[in-house]
N, C-alpha and C. Protein backbone atom coordinates (compact mmCIF):
# COMPACT_ATOMS: atom_id res chain seq x y z
N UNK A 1 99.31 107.71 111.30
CA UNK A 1 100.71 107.35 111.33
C UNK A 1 100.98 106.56 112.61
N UNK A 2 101.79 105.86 112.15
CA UNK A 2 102.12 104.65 113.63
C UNK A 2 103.47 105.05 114.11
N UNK A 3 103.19 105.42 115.50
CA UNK A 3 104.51 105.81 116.10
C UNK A 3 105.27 105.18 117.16
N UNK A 4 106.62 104.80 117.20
CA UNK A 4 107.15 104.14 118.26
C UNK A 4 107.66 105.11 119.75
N UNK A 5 107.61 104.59 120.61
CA UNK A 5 108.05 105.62 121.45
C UNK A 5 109.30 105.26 122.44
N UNK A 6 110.38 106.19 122.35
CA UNK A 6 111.48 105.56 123.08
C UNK A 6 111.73 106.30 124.75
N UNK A 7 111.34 105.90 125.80
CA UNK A 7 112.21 107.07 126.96
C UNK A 7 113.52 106.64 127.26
N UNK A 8 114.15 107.71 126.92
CA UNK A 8 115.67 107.53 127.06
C UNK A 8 115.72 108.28 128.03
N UNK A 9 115.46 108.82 128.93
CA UNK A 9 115.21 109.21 130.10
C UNK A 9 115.14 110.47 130.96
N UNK A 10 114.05 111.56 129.17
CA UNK A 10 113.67 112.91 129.61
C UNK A 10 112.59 112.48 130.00
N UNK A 11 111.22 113.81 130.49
CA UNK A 11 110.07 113.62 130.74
C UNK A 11 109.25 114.23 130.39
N UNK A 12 109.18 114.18 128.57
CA UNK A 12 108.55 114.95 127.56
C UNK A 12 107.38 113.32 127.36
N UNK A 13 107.69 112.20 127.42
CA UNK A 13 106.98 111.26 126.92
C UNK A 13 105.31 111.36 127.39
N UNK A 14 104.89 111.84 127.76
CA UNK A 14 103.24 112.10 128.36
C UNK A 14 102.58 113.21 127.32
N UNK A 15 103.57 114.13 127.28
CA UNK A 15 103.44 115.55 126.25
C UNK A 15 103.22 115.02 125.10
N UNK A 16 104.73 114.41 124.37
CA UNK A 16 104.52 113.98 122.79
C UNK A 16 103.39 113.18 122.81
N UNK A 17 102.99 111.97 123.74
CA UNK A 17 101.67 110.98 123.57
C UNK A 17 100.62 111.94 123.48
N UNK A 18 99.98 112.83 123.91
CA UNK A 18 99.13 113.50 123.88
C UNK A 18 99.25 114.13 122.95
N UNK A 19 100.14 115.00 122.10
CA UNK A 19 99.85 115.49 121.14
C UNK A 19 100.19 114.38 119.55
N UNK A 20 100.20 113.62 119.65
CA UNK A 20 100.14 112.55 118.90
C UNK A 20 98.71 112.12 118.62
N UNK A 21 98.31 111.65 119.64
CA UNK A 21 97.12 111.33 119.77
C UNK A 21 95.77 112.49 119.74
N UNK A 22 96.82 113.85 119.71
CA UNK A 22 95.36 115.24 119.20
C UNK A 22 95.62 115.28 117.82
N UNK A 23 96.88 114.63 117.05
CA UNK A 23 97.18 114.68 115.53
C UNK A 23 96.21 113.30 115.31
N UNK A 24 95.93 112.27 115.99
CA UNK A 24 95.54 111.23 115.01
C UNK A 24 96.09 110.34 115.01
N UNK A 25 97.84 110.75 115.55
CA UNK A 25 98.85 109.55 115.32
C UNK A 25 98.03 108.23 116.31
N UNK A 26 98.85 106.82 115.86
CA UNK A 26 98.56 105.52 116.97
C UNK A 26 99.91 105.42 117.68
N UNK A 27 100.18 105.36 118.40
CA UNK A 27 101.16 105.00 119.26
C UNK A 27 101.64 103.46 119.53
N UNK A 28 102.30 102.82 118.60
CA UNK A 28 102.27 101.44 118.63
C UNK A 28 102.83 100.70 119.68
N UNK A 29 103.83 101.71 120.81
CA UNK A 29 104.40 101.25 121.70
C UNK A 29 105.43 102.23 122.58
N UNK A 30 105.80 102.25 123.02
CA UNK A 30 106.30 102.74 124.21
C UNK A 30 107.41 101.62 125.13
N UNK A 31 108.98 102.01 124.89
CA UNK A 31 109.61 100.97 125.35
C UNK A 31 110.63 102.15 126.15
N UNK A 32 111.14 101.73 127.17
CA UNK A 32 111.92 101.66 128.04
C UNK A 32 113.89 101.39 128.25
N UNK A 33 113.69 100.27 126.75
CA UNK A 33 114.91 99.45 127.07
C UNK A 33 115.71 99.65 125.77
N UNK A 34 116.69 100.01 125.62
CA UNK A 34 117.47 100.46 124.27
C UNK A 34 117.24 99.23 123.50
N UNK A 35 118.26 97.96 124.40
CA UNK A 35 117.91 96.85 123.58
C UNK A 35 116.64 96.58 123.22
N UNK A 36 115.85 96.78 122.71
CA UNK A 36 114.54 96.42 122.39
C UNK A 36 113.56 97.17 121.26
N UNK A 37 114.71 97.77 120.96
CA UNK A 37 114.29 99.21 119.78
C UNK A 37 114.27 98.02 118.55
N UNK A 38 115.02 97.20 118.27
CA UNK A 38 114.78 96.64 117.18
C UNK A 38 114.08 95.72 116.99
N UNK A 39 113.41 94.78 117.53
CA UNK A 39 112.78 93.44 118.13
C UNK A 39 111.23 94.17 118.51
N UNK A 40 111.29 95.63 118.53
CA UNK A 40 109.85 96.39 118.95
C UNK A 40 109.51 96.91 117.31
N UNK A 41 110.59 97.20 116.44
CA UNK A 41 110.42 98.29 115.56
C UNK A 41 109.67 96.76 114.49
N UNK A 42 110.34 95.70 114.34
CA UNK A 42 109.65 94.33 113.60
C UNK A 42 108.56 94.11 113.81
N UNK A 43 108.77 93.80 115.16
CA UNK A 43 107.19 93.63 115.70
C UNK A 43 106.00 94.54 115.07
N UNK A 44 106.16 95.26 115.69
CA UNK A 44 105.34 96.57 115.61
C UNK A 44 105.44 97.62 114.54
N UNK A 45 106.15 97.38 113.93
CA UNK A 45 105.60 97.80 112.44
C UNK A 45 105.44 100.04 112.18
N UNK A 46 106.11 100.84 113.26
CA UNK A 46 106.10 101.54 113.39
C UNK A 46 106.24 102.62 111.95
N UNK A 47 105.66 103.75 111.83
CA UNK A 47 106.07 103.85 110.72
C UNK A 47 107.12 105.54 110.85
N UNK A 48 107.16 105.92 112.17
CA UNK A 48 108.53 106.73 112.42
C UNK A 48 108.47 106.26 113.95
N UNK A 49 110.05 106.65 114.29
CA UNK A 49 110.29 106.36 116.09
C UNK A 49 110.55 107.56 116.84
N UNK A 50 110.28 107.66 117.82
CA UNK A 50 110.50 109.34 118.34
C UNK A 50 111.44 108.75 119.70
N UNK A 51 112.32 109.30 120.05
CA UNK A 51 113.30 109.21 121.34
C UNK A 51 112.98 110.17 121.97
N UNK A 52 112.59 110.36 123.14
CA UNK A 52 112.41 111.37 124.37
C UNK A 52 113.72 111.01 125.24
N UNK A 53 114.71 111.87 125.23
CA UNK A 53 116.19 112.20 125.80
C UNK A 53 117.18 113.37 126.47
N UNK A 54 117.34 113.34 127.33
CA UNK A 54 117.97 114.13 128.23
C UNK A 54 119.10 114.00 127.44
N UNK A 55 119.74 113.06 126.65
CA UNK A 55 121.11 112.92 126.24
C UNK A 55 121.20 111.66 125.30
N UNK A 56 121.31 111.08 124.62
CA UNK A 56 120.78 109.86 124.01
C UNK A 56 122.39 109.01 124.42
N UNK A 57 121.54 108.28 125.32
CA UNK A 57 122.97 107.00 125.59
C UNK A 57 123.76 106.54 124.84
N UNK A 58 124.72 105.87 125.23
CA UNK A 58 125.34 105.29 124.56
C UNK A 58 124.93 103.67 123.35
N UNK A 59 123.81 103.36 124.75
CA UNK A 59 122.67 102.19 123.80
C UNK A 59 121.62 102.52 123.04
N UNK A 60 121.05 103.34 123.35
CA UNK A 60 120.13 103.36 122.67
C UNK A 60 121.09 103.93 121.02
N UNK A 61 122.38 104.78 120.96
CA UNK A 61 122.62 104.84 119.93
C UNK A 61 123.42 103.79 119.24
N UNK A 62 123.84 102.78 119.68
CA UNK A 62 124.20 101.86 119.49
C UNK A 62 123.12 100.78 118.62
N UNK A 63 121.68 100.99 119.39
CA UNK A 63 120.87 100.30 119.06
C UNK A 63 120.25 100.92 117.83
N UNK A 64 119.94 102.20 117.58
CA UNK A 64 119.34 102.89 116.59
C UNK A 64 120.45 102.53 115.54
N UNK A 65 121.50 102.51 115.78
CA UNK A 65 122.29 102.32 114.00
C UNK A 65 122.17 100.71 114.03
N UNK A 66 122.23 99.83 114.77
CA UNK A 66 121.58 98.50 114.21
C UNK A 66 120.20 98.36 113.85
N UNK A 67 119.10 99.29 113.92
CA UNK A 67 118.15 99.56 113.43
C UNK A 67 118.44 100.40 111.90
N UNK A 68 118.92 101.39 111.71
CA UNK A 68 119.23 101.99 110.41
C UNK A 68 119.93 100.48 109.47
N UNK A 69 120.27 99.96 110.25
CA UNK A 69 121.48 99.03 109.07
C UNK A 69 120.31 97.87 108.63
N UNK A 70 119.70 97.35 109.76
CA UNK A 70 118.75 96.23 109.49
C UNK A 70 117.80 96.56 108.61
N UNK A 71 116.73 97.20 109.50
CA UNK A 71 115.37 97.97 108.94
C UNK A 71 115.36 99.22 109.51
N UNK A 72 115.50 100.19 108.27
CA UNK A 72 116.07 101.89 108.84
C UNK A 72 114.45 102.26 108.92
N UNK A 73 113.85 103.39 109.38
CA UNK A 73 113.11 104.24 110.14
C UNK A 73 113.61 105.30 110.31
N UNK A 74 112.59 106.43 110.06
CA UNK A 74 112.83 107.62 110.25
C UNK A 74 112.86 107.83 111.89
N UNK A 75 113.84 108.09 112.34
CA UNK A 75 113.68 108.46 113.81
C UNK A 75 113.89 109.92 114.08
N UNK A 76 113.52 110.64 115.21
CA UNK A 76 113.59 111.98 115.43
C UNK A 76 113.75 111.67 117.09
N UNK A 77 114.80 112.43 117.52
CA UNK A 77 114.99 112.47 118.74
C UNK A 77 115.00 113.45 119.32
N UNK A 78 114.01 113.95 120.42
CA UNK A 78 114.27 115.35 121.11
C UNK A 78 115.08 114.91 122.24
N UNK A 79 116.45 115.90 122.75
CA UNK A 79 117.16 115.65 123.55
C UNK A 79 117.11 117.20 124.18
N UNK A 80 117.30 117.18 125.29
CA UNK A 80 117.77 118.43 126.16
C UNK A 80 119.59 118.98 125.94
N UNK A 81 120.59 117.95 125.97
CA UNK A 81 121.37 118.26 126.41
C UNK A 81 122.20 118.56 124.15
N UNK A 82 122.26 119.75 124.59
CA UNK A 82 122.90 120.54 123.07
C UNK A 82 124.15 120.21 122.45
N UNK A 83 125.16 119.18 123.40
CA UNK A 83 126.46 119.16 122.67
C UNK A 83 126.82 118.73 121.61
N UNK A 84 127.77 118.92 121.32
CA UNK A 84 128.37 118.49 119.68
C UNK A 84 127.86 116.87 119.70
N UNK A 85 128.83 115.93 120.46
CA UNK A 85 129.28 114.21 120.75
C UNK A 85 127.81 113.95 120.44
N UNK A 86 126.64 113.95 121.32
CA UNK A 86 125.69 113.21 121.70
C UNK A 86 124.89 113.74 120.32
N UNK A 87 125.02 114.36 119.82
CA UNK A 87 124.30 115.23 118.33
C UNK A 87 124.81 114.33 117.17
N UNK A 88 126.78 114.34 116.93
CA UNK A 88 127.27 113.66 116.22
C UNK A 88 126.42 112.17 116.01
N UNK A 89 126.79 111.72 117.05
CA UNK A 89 126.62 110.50 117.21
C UNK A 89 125.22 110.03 116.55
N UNK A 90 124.14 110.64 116.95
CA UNK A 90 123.06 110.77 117.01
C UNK A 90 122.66 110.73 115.46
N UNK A 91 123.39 111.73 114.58
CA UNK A 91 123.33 111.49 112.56
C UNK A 91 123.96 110.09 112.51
N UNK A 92 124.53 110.40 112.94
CA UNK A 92 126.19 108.82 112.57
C UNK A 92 125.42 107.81 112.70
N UNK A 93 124.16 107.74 113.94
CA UNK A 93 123.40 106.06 114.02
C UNK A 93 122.45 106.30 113.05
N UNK A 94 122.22 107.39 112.36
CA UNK A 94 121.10 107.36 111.13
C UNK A 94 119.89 108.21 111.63
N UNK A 95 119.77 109.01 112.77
CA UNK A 95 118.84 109.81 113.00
C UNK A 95 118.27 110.59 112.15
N UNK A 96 116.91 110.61 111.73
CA UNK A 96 116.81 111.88 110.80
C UNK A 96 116.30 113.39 111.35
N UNK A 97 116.03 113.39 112.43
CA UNK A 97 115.82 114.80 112.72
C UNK A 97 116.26 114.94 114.63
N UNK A 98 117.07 115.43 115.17
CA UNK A 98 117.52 115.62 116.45
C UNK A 98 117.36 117.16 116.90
N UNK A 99 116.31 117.26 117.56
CA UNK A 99 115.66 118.39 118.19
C UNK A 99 115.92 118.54 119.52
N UNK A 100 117.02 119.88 119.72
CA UNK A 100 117.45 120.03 121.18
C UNK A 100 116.90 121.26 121.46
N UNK A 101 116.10 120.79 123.36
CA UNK A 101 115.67 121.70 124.20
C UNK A 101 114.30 122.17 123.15
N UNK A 102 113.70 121.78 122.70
CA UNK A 102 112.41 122.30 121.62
C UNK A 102 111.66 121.45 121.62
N UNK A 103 110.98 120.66 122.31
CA UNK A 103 110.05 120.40 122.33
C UNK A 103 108.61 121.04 122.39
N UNK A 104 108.12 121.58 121.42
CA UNK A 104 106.61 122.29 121.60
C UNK A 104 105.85 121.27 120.81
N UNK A 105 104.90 121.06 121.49
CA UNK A 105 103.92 120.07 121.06
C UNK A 105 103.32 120.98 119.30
N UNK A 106 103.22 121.65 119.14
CA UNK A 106 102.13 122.23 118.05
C UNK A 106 103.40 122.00 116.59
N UNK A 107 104.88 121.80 117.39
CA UNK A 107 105.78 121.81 116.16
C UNK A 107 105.82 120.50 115.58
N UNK A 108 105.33 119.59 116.70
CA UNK A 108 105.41 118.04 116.24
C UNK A 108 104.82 117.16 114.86
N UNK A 109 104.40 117.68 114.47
CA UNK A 109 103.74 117.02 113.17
C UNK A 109 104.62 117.42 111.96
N UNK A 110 105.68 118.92 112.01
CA UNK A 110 106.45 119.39 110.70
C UNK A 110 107.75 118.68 111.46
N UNK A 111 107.88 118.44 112.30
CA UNK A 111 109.49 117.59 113.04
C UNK A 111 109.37 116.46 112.48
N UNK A 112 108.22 115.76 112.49
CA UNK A 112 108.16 114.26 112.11
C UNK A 112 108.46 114.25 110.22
N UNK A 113 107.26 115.23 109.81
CA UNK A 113 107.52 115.30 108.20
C UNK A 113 108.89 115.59 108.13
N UNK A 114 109.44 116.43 108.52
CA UNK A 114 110.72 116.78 108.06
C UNK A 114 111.85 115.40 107.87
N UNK A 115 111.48 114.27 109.76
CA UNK A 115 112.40 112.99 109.85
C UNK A 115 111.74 112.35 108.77
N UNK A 116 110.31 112.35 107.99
CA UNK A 116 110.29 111.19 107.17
C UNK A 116 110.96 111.98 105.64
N UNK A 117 110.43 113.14 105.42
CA UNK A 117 111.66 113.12 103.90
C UNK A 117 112.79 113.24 104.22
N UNK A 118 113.71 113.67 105.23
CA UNK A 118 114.95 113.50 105.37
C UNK A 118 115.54 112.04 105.30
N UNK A 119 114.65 110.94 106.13
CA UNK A 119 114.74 109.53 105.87
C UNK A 119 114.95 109.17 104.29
N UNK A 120 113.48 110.13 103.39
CA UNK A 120 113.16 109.25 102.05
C UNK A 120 114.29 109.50 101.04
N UNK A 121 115.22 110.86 101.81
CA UNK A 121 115.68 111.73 100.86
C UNK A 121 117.40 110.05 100.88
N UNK A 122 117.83 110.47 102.07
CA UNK A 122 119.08 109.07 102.46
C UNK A 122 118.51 107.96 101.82
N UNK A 123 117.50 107.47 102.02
CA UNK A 123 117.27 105.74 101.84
C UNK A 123 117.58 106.17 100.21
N UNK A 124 117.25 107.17 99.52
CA UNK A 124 116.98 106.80 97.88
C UNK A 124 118.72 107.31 97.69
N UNK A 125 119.17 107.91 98.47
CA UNK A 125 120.44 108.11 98.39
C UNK A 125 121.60 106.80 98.77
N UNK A 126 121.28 106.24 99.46
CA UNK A 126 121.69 104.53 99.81
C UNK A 126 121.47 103.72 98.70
N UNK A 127 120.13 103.88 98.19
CA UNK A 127 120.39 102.90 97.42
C UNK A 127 120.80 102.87 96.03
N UNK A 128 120.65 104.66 95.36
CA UNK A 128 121.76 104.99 94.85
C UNK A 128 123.36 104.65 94.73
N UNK A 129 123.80 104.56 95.78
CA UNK A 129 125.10 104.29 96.18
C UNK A 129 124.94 102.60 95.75
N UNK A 130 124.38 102.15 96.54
CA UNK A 130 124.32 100.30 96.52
C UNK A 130 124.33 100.17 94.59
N UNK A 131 123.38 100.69 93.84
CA UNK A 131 123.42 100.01 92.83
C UNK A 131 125.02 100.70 91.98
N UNK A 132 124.94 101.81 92.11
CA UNK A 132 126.38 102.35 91.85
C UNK A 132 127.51 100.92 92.13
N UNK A 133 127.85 100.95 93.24
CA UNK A 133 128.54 99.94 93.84
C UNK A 133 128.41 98.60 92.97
N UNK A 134 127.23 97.82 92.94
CA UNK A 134 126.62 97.13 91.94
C UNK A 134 127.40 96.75 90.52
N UNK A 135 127.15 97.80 90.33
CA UNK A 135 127.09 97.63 88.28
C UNK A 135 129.22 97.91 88.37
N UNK A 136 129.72 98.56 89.57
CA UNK A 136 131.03 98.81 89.47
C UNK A 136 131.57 97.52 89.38
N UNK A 137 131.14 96.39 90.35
CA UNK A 137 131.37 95.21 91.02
C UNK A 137 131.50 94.39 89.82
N UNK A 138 130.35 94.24 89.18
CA UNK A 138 130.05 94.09 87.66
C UNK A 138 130.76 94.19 86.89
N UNK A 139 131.15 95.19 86.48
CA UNK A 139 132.20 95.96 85.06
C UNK A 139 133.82 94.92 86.13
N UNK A 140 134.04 95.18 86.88
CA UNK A 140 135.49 94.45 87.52
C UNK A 140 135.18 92.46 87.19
N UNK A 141 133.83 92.26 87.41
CA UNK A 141 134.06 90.68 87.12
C UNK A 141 134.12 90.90 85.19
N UNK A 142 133.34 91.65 84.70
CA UNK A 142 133.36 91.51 83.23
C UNK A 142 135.24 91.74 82.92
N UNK A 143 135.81 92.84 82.95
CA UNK A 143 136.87 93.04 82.79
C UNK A 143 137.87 91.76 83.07
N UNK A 144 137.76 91.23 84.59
CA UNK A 144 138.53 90.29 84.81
C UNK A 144 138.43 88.76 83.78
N UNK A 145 136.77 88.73 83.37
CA UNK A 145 136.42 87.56 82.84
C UNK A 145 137.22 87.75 80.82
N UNK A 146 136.81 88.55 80.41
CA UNK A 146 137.33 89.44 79.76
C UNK A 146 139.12 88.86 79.47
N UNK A 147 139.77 89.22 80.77
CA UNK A 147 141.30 88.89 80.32
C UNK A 147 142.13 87.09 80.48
N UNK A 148 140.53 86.76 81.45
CA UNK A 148 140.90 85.45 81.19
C UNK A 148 140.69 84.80 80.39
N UNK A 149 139.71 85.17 79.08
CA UNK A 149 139.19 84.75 77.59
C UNK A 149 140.37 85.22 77.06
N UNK A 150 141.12 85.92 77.28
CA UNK A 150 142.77 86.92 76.00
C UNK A 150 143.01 85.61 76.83
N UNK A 151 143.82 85.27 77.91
CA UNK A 151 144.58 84.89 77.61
C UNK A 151 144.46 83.37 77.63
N UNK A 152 143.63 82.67 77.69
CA UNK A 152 143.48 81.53 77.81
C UNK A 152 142.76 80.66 76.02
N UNK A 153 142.21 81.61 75.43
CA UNK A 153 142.29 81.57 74.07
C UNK A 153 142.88 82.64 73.23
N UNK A 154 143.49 83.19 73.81
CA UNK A 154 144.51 84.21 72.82
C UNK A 154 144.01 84.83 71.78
N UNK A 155 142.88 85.55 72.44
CA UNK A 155 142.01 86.70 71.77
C UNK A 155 142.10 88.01 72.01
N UNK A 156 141.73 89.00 71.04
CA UNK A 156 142.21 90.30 71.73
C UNK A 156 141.07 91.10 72.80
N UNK A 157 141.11 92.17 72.73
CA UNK A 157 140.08 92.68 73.63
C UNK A 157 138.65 92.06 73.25
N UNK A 158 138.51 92.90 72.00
CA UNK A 158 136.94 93.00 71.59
C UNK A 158 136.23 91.74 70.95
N UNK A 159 137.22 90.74 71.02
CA UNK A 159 136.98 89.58 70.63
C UNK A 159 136.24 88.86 71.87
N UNK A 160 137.64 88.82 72.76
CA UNK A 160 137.16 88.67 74.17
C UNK A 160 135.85 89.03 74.55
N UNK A 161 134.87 90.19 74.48
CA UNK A 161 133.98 90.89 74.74
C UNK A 161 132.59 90.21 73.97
N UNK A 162 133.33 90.04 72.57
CA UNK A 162 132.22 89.29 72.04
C UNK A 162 131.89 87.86 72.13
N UNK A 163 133.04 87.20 72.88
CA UNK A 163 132.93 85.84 73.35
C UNK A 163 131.90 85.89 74.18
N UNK A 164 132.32 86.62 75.20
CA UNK A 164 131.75 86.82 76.61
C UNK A 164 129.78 87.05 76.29
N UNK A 165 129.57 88.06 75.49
CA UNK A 165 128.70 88.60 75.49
C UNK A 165 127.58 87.28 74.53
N UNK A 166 128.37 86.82 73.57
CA UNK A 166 127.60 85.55 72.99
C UNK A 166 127.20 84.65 74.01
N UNK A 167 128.05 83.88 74.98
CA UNK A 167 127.78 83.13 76.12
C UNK A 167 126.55 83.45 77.03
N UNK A 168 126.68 84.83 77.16
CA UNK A 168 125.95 85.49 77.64
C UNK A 168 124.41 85.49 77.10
N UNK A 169 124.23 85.60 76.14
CA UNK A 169 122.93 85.46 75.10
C UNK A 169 122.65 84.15 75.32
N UNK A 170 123.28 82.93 74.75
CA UNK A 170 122.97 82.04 74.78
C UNK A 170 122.53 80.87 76.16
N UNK A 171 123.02 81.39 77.22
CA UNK A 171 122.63 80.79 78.27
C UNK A 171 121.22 82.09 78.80
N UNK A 172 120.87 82.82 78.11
CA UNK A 172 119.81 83.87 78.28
C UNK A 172 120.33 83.98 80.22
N UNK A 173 121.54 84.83 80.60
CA UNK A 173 122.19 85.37 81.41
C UNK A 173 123.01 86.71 81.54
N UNK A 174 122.54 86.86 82.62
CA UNK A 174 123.35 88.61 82.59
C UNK A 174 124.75 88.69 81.76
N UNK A 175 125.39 89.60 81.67
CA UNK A 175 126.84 89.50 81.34
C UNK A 175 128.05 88.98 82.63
N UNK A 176 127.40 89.95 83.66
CA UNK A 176 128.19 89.80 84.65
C UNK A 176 128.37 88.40 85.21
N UNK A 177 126.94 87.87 85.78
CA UNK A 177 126.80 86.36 85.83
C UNK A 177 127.53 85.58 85.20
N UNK A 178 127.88 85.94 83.54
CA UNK A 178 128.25 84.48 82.78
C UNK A 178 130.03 84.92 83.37
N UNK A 179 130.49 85.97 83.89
CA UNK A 179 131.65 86.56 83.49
C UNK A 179 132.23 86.15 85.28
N UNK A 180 131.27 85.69 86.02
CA UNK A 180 131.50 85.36 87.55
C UNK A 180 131.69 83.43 86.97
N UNK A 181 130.88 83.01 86.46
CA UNK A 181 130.90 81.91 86.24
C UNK A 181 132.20 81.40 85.66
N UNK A 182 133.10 82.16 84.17
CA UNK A 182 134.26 81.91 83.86
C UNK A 182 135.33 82.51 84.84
N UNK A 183 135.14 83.30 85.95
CA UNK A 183 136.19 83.32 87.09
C UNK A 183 135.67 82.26 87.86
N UNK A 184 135.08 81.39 88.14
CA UNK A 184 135.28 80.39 89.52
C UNK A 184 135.75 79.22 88.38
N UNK A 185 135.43 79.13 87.01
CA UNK A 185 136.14 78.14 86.59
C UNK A 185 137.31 78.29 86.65
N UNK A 186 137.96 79.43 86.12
CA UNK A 186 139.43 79.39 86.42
C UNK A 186 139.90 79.24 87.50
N UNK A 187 139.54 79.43 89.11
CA UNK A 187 140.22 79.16 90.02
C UNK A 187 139.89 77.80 90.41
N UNK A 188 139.05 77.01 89.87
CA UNK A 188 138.98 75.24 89.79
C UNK A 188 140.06 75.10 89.09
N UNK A 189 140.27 75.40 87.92
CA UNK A 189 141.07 74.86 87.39
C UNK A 189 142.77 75.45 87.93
N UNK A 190 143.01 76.38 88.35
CA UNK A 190 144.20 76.74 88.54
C UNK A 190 143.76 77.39 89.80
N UNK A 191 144.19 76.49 90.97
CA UNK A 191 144.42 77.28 92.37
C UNK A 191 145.21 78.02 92.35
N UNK A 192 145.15 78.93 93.54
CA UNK A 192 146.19 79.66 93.95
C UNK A 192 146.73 79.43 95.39
């Protein structure tokens, strides 16, 4: 497993490298600089990120949710300091596992499994959501395309539907597609 390494500025980072490296893990890097979590994680090709943290800054969490949004990674952060804020924050940028004051080297290999299905469990849950979102986006251009066939040839619903859906066949095109295509004609033809 390829691991990234962040010091956010506890002094566990010597510990986790060593027991990484008694698991097998590669250590693809070791960075210093919040900004650089994402521009390291491309590069380098990591395949979870570990944060070593007294408290996880304000950048580096800043930087980890522009990492979740771009190219997400399972990250796991051990922090010392237990409060609610720096914890919150810490899910909110997409963390998958935040381990306070526990660092034992022998636990490190079920901390990491745990950040990568907790990762696999969200990402399939994201993109759940995305295609949800999707096909909704969809059914609103069909519907809209739909009432601009009623009323622009003065058809009823299911007529409408079967207009749509013939067009659809015949240009061998989605429904939605042909149904985006008769909304930008109508706003050529009739601005608003």
């Amino acid at each position: 497993m390829r691991v990234l390494l962040i010091n956010d500025g506890a002094h566990h980072l010597q510990l986790i490298q060593q027991e990484l490296a008694r698991q097998g893990c590669e250590v693809v890097g070791v960075i210093e600089q919040a900004t650089l979590i994402h521009d390291c994680v491309l590069r380098l090709r990591p395949d979870v990120v570990i944060v070593d943290s007294n408290s996880p800054s304000r950048d580096t969490l800043e930087n980890l949710a522009a990492l979740n949004e771009a190219s997400p990674k399972p990250v796991v952060v051990f922090a010392e300091d237990g409060s609610d804020a720096p914890m919150r924050g810490a899910l909110k940028a997409g963390v998958s596992a935040y381990v306070v004051a526990g660092l034992q080297p022998q636990r490190l290999a079920a901390v990491m499994q745990l950040a990568i299905a907790r990762f696999e469990q969200d990402l399939a849950l994201r993109q759940k959501l995305d295609r949800s979102e999707a096909q909704l986006a969809a059914r609103k251009r069909i519907e809209r395309a739909k009432g601009i066939l009623m009323a622009e040839l003065g058809l009823d619903e299911d007529a409408a539907y079967q207009r749509l859906r013939r067009l659809a066949m015949d240009r061998g095109a989605a429904l939605a597609e042909v149904a985006e295509r008769i909304i930008e004609a109508q706003s050529l033809l009739r601005p608003t």
